[in-house]
N, C-alpha and C. Protein backbone atom coordinates (compact mmCIF):
# COMPACT_ATOMS: atom_id res chain seq x y z
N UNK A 1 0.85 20.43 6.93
CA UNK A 1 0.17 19.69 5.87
C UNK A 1 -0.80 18.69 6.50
N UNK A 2 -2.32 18.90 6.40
CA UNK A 2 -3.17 18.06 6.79
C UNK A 2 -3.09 16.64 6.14
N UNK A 3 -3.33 15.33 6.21
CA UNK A 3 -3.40 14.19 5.34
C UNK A 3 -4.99 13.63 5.74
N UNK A 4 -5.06 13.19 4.83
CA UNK A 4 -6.80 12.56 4.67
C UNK A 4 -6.76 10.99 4.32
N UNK A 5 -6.15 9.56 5.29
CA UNK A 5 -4.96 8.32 4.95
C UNK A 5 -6.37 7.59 4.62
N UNK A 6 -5.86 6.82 3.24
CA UNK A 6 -7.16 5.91 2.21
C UNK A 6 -6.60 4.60 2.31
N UNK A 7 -7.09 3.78 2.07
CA UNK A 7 -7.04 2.46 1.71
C UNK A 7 -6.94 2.51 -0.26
N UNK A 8 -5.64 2.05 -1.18
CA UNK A 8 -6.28 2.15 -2.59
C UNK A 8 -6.33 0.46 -2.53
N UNK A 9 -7.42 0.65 -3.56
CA UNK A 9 -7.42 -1.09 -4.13
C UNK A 9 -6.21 -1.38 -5.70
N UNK A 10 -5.17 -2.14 -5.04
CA UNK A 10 -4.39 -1.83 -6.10
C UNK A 10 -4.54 -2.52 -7.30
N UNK A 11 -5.44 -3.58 -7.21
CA UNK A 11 -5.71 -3.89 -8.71
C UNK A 11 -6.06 -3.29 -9.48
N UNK A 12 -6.62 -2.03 -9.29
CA UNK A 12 -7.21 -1.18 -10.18
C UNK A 12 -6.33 0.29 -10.22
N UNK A 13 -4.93 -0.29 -10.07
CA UNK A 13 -4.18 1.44 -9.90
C UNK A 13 -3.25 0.69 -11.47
N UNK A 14 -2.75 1.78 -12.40
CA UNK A 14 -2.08 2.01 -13.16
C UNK A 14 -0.90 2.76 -12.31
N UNK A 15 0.14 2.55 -11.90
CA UNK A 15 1.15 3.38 -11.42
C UNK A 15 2.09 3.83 -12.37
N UNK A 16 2.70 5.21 -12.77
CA UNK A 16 3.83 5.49 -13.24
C UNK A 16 5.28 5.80 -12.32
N UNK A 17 5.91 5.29 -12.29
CA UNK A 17 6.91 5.20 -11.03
C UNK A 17 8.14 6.61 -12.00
N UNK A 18 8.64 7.53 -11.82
CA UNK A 18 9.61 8.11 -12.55
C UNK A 18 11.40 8.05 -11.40
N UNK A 19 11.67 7.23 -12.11
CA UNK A 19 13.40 7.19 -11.07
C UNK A 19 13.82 5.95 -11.69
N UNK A 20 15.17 5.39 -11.07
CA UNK A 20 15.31 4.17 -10.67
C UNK A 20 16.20 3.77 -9.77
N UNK A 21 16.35 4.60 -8.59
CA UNK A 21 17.27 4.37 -7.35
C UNK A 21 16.36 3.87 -6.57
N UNK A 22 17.69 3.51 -5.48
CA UNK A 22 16.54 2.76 -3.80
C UNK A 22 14.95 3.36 -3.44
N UNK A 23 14.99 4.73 -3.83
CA UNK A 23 13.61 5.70 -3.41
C UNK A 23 12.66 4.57 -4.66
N UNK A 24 12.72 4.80 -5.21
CA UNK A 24 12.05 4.59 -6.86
C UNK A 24 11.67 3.47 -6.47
N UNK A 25 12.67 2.17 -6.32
CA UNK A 25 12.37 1.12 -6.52
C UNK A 25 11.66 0.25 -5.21
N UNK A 26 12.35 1.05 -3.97
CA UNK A 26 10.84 0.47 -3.20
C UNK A 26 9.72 0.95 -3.54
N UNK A 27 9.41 2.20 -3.73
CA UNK A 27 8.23 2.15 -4.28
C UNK A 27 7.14 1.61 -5.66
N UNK A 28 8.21 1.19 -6.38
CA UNK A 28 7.66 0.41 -7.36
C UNK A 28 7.53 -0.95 -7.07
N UNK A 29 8.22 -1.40 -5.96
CA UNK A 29 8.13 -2.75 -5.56
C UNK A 29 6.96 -2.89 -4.86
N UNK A 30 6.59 -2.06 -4.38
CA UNK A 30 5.68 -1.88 -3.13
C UNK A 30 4.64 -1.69 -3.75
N UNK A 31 4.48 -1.26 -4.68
CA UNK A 31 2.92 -0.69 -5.49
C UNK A 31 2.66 -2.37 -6.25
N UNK A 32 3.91 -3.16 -7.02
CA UNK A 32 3.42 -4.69 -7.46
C UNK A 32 3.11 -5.15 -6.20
N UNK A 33 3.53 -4.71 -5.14
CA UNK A 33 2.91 -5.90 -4.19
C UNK A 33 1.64 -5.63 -3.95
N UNK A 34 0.97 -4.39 -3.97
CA UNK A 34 -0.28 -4.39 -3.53
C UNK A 34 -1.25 -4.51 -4.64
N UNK A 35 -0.42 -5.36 -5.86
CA UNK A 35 -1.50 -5.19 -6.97
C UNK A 35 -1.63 -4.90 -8.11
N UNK A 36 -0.96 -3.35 -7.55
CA UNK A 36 -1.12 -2.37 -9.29
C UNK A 36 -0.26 -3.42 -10.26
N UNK A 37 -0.51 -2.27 -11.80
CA UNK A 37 -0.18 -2.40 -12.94
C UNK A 37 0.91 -0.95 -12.64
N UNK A 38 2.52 -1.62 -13.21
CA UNK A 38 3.75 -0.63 -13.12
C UNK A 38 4.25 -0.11 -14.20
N UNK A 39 4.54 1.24 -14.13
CA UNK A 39 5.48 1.58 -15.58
C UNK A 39 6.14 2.55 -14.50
N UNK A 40 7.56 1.65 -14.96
CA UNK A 40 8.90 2.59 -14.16
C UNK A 40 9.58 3.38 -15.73
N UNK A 41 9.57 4.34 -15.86
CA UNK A 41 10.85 5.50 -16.38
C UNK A 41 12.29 5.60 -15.73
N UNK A 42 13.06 5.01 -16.61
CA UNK A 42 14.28 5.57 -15.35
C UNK A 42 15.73 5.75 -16.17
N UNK A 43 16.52 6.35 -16.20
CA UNK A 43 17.66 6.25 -16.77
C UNK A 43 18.28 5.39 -16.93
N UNK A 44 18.00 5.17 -15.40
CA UNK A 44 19.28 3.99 -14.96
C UNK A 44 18.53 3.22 -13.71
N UNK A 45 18.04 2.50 -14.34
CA UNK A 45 16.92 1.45 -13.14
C UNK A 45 18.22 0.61 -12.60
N UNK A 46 17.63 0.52 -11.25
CA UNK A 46 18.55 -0.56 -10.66
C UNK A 46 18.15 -2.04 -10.76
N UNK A 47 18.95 -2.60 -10.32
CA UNK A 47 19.31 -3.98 -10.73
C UNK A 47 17.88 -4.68 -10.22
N UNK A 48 17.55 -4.36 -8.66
CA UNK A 48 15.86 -5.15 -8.08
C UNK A 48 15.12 -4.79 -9.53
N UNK A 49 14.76 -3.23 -9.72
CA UNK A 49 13.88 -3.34 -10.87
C UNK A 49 14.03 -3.70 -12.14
N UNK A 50 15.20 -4.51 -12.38
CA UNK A 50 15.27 -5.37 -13.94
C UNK A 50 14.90 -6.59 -13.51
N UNK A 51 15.29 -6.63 -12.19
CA UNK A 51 14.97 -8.12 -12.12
C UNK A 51 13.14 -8.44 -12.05
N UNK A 52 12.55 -7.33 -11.51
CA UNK A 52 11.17 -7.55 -10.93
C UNK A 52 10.43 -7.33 -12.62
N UNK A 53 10.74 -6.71 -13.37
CA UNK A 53 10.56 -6.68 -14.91
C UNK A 53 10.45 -8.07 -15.29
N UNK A 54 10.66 -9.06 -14.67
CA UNK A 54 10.23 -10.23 -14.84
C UNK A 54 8.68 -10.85 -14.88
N UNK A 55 8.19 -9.49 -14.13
CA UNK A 55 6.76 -9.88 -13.73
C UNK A 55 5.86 -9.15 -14.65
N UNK A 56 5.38 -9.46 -15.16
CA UNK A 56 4.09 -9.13 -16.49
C UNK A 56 3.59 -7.96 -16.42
N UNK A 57 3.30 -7.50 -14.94
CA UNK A 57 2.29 -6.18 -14.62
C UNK A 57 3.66 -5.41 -14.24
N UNK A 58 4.76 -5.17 -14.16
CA UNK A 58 5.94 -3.74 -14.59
C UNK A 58 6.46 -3.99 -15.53
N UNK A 59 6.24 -2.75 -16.15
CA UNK A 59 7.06 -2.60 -17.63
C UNK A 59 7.99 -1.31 -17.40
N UNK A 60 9.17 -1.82 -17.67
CA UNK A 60 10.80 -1.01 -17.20
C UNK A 60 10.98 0.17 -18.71
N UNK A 61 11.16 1.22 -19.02
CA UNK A 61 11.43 1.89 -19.82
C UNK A 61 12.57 2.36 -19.52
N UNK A 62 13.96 2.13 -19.82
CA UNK A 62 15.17 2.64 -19.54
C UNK A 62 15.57 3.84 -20.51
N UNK A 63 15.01 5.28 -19.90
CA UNK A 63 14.90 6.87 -20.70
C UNK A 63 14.54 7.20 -19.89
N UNK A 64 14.74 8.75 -20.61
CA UNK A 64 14.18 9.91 -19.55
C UNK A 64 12.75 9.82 -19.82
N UNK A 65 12.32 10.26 -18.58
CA UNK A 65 10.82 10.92 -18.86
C UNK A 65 10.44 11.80 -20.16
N UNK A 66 9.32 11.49 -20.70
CA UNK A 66 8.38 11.91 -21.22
C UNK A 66 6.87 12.30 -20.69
N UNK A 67 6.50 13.13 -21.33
CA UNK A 67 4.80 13.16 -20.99
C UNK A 67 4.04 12.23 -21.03
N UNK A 68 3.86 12.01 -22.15
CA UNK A 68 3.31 10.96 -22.79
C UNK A 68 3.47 9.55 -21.80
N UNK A 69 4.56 9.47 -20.91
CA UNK A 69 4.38 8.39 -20.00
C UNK A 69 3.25 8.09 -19.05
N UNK A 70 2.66 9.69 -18.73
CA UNK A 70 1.77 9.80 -18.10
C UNK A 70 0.09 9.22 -18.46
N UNK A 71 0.19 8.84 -19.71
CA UNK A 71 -0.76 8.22 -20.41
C UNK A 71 -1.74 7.22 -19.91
N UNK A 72 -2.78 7.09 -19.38
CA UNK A 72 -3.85 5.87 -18.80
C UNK A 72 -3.56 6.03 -17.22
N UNK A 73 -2.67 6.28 -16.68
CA UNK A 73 -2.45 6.33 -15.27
C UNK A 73 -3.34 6.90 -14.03
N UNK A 74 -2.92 6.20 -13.48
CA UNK A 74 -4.13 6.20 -12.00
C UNK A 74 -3.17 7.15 -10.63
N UNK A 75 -1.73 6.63 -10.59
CA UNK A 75 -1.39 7.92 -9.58
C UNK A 75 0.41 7.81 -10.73
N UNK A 76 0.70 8.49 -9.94
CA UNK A 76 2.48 8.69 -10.42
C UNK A 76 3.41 9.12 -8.70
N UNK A 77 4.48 8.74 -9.18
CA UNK A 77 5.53 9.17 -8.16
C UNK A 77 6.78 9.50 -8.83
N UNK A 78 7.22 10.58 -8.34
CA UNK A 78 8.02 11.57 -8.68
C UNK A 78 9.31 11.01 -8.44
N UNK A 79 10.61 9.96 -8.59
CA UNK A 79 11.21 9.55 -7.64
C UNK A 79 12.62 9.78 -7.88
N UNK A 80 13.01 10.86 -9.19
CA UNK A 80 14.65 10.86 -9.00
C UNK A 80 15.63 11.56 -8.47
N UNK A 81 16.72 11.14 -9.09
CA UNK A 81 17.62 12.34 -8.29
C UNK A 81 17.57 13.42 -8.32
N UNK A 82 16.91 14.17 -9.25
CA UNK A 82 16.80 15.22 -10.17
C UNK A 82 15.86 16.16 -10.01
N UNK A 83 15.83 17.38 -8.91
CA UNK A 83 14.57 17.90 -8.48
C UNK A 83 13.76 18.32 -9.87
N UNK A 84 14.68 19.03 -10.69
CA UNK A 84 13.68 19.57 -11.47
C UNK A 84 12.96 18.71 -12.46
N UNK A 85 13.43 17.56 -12.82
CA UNK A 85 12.77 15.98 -12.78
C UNK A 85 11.48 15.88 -12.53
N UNK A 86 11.82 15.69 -10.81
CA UNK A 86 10.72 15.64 -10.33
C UNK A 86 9.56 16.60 -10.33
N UNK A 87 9.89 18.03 -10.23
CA UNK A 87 9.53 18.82 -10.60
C UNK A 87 8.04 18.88 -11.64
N UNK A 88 9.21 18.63 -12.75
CA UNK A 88 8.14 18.50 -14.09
C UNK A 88 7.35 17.12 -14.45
N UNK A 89 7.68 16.54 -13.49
CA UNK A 89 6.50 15.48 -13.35
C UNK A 89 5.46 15.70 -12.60
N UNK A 90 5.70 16.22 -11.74
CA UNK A 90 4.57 16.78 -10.70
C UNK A 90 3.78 18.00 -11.35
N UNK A 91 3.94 18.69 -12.07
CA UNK A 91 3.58 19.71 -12.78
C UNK A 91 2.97 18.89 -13.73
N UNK A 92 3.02 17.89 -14.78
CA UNK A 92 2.49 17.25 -15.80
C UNK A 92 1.64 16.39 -15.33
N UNK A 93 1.64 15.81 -14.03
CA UNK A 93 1.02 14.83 -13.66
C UNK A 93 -0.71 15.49 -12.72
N UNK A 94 -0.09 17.17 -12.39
CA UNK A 94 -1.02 17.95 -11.65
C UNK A 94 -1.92 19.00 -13.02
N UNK A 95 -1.37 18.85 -13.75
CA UNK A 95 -2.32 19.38 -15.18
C UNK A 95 -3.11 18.55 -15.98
N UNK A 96 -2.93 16.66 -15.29
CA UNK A 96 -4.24 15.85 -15.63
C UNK A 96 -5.04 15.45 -14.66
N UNK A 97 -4.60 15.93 -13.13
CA UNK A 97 -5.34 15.96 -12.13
C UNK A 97 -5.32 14.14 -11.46
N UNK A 98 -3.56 13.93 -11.93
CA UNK A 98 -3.66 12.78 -11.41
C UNK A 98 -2.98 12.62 -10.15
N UNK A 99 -3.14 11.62 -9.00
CA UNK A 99 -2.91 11.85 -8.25
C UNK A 99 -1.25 11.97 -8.05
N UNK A 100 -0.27 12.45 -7.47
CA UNK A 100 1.33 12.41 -7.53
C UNK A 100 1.69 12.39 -6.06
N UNK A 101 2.82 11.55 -6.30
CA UNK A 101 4.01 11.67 -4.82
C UNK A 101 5.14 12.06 -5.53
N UNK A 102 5.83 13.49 -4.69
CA UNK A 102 7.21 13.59 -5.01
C UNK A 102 7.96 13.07 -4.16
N UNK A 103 8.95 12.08 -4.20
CA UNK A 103 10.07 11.65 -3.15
C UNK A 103 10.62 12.70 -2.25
N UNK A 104 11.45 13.58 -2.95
CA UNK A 104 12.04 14.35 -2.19
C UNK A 104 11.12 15.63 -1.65
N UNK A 105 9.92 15.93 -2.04
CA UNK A 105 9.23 16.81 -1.50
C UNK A 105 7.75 16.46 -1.09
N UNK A 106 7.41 16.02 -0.28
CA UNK A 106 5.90 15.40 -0.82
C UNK A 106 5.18 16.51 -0.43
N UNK A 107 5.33 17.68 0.06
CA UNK A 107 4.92 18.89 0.47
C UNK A 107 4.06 19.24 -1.20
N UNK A 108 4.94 18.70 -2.13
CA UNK A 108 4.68 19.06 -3.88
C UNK A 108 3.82 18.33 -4.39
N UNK A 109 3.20 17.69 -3.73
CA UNK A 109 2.53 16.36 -4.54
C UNK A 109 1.29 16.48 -3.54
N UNK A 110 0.49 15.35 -4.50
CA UNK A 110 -0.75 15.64 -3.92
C UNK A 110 -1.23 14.34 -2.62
N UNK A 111 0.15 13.27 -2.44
CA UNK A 111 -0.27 12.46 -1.53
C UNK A 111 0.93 11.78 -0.99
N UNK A 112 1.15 11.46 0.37
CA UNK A 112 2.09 11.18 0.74
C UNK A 112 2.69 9.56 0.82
N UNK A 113 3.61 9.11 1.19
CA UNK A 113 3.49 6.87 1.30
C UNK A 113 3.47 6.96 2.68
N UNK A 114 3.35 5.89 2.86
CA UNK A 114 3.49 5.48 4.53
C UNK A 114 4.69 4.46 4.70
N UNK A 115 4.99 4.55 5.93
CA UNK A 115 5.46 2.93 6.48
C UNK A 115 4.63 1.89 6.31
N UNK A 116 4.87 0.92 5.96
CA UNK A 116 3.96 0.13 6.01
C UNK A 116 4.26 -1.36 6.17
N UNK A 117 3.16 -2.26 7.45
CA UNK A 117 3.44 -3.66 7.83
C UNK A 117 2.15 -4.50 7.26
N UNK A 118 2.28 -5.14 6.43
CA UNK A 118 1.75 -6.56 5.84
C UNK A 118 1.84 -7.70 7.42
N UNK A 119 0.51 -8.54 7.22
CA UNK A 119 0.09 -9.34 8.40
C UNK A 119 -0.88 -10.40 7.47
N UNK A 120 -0.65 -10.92 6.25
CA UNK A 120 -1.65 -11.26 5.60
C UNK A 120 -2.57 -9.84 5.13
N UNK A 121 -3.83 -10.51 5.34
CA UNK A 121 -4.71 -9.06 4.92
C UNK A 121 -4.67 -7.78 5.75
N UNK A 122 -4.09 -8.12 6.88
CA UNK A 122 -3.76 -6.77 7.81
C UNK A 122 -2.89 -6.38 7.29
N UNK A 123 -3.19 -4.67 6.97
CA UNK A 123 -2.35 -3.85 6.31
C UNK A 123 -2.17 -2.57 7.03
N UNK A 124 -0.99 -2.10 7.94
CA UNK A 124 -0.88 -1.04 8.85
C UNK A 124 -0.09 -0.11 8.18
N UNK A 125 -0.72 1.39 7.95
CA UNK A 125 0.61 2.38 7.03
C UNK A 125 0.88 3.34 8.42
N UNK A 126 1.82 3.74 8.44
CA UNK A 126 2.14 4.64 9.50
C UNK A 126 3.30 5.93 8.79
N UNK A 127 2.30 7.46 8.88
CA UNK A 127 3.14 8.52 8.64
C UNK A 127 3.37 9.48 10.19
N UNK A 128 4.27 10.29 9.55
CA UNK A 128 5.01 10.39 11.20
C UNK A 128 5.55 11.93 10.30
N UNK A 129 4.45 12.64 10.09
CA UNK A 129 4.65 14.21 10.27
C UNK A 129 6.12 14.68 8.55
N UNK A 130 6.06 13.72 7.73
CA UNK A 130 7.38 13.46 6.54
C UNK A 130 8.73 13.19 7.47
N UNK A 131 8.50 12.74 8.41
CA UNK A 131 10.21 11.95 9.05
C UNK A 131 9.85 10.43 8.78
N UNK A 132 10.18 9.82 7.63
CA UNK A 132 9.86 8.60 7.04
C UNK A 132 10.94 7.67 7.92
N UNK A 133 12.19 8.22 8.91
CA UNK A 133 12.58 7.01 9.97
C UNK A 133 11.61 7.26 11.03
N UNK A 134 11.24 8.21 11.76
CA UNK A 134 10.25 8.00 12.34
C UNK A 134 9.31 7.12 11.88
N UNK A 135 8.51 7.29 11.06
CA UNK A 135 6.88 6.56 10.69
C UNK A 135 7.42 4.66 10.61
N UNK A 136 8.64 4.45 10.05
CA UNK A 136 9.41 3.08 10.15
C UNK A 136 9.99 2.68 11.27
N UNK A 137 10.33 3.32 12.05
CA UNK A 137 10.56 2.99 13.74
C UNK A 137 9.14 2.69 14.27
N UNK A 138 8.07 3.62 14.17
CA UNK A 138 6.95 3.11 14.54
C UNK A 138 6.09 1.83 13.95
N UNK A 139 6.13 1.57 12.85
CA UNK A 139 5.84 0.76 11.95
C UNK A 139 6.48 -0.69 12.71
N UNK A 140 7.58 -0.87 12.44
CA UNK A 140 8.44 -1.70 13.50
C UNK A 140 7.93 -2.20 14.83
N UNK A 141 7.60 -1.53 15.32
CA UNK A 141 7.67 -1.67 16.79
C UNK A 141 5.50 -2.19 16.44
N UNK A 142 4.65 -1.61 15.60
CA UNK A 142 3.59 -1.98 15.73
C UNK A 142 3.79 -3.94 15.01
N UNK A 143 4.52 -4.22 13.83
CA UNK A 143 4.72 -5.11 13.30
C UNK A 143 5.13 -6.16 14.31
N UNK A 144 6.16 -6.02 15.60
CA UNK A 144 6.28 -6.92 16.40
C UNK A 144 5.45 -7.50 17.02
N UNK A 145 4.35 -6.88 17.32
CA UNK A 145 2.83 -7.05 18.08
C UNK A 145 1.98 -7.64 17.06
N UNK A 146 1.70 -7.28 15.62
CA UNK A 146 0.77 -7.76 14.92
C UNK A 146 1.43 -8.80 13.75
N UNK A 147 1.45 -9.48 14.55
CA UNK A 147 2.50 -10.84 13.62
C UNK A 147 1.44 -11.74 12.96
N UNK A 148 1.96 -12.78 12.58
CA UNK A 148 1.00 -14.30 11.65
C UNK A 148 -0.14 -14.32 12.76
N UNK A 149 -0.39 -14.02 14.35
CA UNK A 149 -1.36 -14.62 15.06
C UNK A 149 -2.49 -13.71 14.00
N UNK A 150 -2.29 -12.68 14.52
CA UNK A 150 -3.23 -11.50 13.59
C UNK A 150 -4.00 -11.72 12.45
N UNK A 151 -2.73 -12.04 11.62
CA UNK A 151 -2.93 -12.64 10.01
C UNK A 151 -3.77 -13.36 10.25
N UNK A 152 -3.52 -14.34 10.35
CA UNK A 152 -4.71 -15.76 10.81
C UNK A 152 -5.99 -15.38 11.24
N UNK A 153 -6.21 -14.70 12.27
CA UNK A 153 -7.42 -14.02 12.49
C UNK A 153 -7.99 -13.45 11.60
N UNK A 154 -7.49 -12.24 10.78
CA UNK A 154 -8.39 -11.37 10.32
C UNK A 154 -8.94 -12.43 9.13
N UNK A 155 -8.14 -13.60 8.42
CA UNK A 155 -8.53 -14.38 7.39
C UNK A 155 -9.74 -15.56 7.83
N UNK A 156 -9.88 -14.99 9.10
CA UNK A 156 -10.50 -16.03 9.69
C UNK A 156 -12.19 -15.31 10.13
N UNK A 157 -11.85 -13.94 10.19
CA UNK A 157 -12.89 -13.20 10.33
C UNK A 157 -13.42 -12.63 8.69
N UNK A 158 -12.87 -12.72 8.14
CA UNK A 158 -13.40 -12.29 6.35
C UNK A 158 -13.74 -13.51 6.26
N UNK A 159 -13.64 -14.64 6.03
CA UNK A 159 -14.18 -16.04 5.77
C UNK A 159 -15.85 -15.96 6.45
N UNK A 160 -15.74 -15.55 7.74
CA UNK A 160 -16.84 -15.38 8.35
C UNK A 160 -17.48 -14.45 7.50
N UNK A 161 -17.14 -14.02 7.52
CA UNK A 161 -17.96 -12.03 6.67
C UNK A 161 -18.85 -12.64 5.30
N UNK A 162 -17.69 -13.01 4.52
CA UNK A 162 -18.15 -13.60 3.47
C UNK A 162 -19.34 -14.69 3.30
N UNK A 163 -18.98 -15.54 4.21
CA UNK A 163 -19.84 -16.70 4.38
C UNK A 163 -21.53 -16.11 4.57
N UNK A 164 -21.70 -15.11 6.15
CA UNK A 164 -22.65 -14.91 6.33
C UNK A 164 -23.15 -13.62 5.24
N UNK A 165 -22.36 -12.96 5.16
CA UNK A 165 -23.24 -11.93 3.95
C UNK A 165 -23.47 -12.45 2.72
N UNK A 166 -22.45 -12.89 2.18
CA UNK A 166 -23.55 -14.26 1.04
C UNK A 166 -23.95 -15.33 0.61
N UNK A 167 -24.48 -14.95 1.70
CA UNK A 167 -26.12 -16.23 2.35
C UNK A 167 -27.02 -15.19 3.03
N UNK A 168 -26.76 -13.57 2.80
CA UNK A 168 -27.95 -12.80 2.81
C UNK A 168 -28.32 -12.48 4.00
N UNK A 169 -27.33 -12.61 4.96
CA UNK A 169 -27.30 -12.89 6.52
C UNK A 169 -26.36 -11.59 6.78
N UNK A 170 -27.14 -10.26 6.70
CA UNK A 170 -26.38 -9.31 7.86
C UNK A 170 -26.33 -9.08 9.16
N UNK A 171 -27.59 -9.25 9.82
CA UNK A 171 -28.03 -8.99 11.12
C UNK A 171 -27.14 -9.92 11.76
N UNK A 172 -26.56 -11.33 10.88
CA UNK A 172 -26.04 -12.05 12.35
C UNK A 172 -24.46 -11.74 12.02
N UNK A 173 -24.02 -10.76 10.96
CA UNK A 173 -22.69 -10.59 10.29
C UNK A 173 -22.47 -9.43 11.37
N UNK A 174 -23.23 -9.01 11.86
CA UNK A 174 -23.12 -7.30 12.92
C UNK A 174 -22.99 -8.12 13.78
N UNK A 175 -23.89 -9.04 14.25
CA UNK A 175 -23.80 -9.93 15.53
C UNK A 175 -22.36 -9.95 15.92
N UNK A 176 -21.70 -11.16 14.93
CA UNK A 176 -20.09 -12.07 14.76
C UNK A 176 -19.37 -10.99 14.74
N UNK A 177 -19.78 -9.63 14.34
CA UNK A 177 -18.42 -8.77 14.25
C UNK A 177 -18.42 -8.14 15.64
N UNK A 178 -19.27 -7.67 16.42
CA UNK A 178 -19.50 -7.49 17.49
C UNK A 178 -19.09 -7.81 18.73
N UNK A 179 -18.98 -9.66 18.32
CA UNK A 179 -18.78 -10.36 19.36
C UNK A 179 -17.49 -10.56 19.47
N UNK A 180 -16.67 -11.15 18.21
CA UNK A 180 -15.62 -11.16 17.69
C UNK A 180 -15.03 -10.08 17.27
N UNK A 181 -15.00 -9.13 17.20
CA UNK A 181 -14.13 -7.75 17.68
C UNK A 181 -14.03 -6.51 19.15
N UNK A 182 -14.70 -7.23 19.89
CA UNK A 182 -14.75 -6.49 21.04
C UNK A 182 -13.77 -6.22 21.97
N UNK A 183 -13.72 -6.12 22.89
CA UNK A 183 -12.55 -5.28 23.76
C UNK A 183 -11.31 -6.46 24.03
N UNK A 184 -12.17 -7.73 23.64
CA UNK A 184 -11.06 -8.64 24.20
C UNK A 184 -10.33 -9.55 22.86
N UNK A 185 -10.47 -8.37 21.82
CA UNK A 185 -10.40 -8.97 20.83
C UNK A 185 -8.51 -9.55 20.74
N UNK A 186 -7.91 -8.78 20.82
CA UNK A 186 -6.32 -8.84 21.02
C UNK A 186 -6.26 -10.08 21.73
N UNK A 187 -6.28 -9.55 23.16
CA UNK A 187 -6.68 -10.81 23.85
C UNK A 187 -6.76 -12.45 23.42
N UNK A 188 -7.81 -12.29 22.64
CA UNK A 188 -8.17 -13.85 22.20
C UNK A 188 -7.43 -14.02 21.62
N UNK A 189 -7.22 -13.07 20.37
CA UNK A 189 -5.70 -13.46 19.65
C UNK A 189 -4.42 -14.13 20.27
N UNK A 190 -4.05 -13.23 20.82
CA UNK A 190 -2.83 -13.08 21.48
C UNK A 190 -2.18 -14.50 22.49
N UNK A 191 -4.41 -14.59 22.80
CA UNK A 191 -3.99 -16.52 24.08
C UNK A 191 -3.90 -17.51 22.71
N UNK A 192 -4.35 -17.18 21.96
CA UNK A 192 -4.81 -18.63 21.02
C UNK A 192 -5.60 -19.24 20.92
N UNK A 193 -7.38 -18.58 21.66
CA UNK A 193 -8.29 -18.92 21.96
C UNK A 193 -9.30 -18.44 20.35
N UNK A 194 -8.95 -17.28 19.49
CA UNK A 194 -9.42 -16.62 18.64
C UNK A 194 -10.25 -17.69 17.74
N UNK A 195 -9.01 -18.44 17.59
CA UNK A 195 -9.78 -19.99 16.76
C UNK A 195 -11.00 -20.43 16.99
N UNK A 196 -10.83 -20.71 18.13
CA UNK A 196 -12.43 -21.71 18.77
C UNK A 196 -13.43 -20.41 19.11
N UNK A 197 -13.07 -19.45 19.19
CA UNK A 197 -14.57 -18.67 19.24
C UNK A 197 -14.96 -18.55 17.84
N UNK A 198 -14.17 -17.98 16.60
CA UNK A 198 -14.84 -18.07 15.43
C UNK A 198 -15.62 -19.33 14.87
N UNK A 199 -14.88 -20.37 15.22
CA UNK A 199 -15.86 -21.59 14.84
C UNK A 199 -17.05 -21.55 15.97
N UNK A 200 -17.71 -20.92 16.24
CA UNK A 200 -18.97 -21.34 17.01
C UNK A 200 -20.16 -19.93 16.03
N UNK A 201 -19.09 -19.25 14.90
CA UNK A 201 -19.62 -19.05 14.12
C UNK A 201 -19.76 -19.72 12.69
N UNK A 202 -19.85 -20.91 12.73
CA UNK A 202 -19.76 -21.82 12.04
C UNK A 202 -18.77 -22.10 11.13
């Protein structure tokens, strides 16, 4: 299975989550964190997702699936115990040409999840061939290396970005990225020097 790995902007995703076990509910947790708007289906939602039903943008439906759930949605995930469940979600969800993850098969669906490490705006997904402890062992081991120094940086290099592109200033935005992402970019990070070179971009 080839993969083609995107960046989504999740403010603008409608998610339909179908489950409500551990599979289900990290992934419904994981989709409010990056943003989206949630609608979990689930028989029997677990306890994280009643509690996260607290938050305005997931709305918990405790039932079986319906079609009709599929309604306004931007991707879906397939997530219960229940292959043929999942099944017929992936089938309903692939006859509006929306995008789908099946949990237990993603071979069935049209896109796979990643591991994934948060750093502030650094966002690292790591897949590892569908061995999802693999891609999280790796994930791990990249997360130890790209800690808060990172974070700090990259918020420190979008501030820059922003600043000089609007004020209409690209040529010196290629400059700063240039200079400030180059081979010794880790490096600077890593001494604690990253700081004082961005401020000499004002």
């Amino acid at each position: 299975m080839s993969l083609y790995p995107v960046m989504l902007h999740g403010e603008g995703i409608v998610a339909v989550v179908v489950g409500g076990g551990a599979v289900a509910t990290r992934k419904a947790l994981g989709l409010l964190e990056a943003g989206a708007t949630v609608r979990v289906v689930a028989l029997r939602p677990s306890d994280a997702l009643r509690a996260a039903a607290a938050d305005p943008r997931l709305r918990l439906e405790a039932r079986a699936f319906a079609p009709d759930d599929l309604d306004g949605a931007t991707l879906v995930v397939a997530a219960t115990d229940d292959a043929a469940v999942n099944g017929e979600v992936a089938r309903r969800a692939g006859e509006r040409g929306l995008l789908v993850n099946v949990a237990d098969r993603p071979d069935a669906g049209t896109f796979s999840t990643a591991a994934v490490h948060r750093a502030g705006r650094l966002v690292v997904a790591v897949g590892a061939g569908g061995v999802p402890t693999a891609a999280a062992r790796v994930r791990d081991l990249i997360a130890a290396r790209l800690d808060a120094r990172y974070a700090d940086a990259i918020e420190r290099l979008a501030a820059v970005r922003t600043r000089l592109l609007g004020g209409g200033d690209a040529d010196a935005w290629r400059r700063a990225a240039a200079e400030l992402t180059g081979p010794d970019f880790a490096a600077a990070v890593e001494s604690g020097t990253f700081a004082e070179r961005v401020r000499q971009w004002g």
